[in-house]
C-alpha atoms as a PDB file:
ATOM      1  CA  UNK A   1       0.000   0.000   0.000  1.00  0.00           C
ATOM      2  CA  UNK A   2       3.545   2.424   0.531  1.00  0.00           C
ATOM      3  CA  UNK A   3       3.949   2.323  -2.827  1.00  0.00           C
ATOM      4  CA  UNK A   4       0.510   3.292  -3.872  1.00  0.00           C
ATOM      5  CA  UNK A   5       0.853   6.677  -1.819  1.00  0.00           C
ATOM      6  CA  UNK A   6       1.685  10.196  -3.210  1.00  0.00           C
ATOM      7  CA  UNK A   7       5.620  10.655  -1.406  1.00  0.00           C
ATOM      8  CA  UNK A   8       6.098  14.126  -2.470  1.00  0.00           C
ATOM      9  CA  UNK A   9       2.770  15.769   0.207  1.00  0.00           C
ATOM     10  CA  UNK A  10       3.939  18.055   2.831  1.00  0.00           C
ATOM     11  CA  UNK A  11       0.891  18.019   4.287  1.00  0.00           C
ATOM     12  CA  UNK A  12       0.653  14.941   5.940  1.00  0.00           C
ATOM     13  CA  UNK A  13      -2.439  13.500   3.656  1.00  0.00           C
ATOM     14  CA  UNK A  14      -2.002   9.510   2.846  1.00  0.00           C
ATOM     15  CA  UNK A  15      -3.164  10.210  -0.684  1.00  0.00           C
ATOM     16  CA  UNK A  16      -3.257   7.884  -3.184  1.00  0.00           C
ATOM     17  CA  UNK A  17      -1.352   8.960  -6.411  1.00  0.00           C
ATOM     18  CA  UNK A  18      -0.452   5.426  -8.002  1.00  0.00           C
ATOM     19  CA  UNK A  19      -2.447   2.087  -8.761  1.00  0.00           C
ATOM     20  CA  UNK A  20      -2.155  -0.383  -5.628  1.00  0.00           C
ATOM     21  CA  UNK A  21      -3.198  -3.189  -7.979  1.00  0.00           C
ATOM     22  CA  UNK A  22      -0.567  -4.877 -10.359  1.00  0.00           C
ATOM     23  CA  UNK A  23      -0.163  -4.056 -14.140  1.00  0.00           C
ATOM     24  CA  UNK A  24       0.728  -0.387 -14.363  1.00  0.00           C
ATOM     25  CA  UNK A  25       4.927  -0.033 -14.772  1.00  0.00           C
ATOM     26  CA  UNK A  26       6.200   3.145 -12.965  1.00  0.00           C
ATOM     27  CA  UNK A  27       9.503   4.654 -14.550  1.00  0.00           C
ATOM     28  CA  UNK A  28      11.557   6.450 -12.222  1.00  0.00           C
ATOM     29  CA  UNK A  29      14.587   8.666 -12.972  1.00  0.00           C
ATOM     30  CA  UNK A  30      16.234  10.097 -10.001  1.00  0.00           C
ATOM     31  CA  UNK A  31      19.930  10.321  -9.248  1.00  0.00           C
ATOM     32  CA  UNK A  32      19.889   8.564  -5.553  1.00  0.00           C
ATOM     33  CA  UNK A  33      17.873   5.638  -4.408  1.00  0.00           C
ATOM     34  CA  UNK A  34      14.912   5.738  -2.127  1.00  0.00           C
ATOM     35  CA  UNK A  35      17.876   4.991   1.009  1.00  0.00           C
ATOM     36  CA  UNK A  36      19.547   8.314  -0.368  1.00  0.00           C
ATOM     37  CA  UNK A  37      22.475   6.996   0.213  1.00  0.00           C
ATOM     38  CA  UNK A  38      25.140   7.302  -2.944  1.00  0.00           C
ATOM     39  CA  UNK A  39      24.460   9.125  -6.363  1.00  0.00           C
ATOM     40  CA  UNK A  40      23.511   6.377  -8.917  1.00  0.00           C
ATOM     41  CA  UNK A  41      24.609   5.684 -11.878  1.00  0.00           C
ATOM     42  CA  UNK A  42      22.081   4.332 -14.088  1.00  0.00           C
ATOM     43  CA  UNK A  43      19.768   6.568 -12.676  1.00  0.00           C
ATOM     44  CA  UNK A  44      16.766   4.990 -15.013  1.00  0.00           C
ATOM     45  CA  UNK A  45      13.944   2.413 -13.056  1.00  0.00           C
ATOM     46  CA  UNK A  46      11.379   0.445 -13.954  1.00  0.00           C
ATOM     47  CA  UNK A  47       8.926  -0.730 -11.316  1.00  0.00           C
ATOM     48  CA  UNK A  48       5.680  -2.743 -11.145  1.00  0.00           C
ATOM     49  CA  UNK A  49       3.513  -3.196  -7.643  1.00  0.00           C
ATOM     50  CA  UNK A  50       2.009  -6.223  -6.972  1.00  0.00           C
ATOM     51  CA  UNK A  51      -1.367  -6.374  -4.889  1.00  0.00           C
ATOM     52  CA  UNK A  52      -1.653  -8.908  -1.906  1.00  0.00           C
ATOM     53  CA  UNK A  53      -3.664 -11.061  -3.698  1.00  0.00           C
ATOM     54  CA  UNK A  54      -1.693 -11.200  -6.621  1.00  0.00           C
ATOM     55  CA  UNK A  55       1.415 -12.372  -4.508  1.00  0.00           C
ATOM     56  CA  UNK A  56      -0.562 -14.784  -2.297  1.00  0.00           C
ATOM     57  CA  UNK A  57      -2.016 -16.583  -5.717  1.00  0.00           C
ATOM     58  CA  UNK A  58       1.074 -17.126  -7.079  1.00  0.00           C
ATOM     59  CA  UNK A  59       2.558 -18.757  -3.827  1.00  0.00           C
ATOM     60  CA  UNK A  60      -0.755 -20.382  -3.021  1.00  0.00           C
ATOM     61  CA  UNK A  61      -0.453 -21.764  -7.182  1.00  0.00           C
ATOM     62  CA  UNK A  62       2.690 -23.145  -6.532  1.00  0.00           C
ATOM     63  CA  UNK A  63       2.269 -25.452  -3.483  1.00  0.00           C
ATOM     64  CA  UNK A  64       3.351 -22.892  -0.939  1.00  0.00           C
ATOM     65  CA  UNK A  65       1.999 -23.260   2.494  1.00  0.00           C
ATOM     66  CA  UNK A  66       1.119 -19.511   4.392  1.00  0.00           C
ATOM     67  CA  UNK A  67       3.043 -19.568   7.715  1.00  0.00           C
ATOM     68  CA  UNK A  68       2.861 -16.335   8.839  1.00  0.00           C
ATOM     69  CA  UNK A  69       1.977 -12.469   7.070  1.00  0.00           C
ATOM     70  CA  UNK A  70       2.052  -8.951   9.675  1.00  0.00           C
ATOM     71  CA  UNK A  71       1.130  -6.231   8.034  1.00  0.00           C
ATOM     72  CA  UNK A  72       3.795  -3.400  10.108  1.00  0.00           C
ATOM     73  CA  UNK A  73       3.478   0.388  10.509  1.00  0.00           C
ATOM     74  CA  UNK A  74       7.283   0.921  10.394  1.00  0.00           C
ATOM     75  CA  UNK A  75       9.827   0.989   7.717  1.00  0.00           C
ATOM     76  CA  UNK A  76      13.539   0.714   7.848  1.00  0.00           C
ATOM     77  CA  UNK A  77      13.963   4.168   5.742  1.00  0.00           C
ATOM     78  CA  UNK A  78      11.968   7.660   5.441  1.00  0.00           C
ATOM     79  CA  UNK A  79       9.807   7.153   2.772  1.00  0.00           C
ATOM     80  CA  UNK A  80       8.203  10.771   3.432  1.00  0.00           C
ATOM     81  CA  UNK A  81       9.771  13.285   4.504  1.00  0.00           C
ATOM     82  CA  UNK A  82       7.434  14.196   7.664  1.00  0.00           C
ATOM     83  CA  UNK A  83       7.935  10.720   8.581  1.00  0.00           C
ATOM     84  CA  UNK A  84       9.699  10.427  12.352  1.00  0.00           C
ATOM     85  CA  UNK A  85      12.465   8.105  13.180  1.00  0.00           C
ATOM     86  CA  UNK A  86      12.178   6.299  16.338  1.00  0.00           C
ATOM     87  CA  UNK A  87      14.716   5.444  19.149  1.00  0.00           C
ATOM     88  CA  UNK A  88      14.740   1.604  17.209  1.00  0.00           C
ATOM     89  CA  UNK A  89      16.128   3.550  14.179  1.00  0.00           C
ATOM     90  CA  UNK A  90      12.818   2.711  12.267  1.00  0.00           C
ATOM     91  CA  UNK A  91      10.434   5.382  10.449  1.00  0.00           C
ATOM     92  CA  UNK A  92       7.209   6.188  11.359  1.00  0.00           C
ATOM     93  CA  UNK A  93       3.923   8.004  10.103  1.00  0.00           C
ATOM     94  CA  UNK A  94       3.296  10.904  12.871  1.00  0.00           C
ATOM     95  CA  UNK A  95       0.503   9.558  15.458  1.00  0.00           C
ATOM     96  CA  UNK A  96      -2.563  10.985  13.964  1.00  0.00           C
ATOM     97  CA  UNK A  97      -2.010   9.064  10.652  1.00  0.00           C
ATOM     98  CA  UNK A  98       0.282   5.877  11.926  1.00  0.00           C
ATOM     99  CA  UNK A  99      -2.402   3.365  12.045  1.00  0.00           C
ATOM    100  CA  UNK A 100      -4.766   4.445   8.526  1.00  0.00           C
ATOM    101  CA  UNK A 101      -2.099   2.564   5.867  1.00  0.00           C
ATOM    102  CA  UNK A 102       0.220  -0.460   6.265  1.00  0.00           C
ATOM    103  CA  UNK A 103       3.964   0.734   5.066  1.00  0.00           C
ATOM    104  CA  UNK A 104       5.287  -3.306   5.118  1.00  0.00           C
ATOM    105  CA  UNK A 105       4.785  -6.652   5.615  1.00  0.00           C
ATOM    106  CA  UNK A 106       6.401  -9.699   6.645  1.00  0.00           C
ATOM    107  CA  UNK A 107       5.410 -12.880   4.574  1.00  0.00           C
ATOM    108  CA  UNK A 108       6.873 -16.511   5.486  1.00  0.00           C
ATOM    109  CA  UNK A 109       5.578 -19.250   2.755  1.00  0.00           C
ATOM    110  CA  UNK A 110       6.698 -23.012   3.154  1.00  0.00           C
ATOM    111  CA  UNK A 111       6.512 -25.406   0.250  1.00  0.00           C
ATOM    112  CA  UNK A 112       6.260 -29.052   1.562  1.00  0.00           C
ATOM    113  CA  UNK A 113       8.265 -31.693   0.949  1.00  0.00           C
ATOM    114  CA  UNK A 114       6.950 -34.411  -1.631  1.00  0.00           C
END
């Protein structure tokens, strides 16, 4: 859902500026990453987001097994800039907006033996 948000408000509105479901390509071309942390190179990107239910169909499709999925309200880099870091060194949306959007998730899938 992250990706799906506008990143360049000020104003602290989650707004939706690009498609949360798969099958639109984003082209990005920016000199630094989104860590910001050396100039780049090839400064050209191509990126596609992928829906939950697109990436849980595909595992589900292929014999994986669903062990455990947290959605999480943190990420490991400011992906706004009103975000606030924490004392854990992780990024934050300010309280009165934290809890409306997901910014991560973590996804374990098993495939069984045989």
């Amino acid at each position: 859902m992250a990706w799906a948000l506008d990143q360049d408000r000020e104003d602290r509105l989650l707004v939706l500026d690009f498609p949360y479901f798969e099958g639109r390509m984003q082209t990005w071309d920016e000199d630094f990453s989104y860590l910001g942390d050396a100039k780049l190179t090839a400064t050209a990107t191509h990126e596609w987001n992928h829906g939950l239910g697109e990436i849980f169909t595909a595992l589900l499709r292929r014999g994986f097994v669903i062990k455990t999925f947290v959605e999480h309200t943190v990420l490991p880099w400011k992906m706004h800039s009103w975000m606030e870091e924490s004392e854990d060194g992780w990024f934050r949306f300010p309280v009165d907006v934290r809890d409306q959007v997901p910014l991560m998730y973590t996804l374990v899938a098993e495939k069984p033996a045989g």
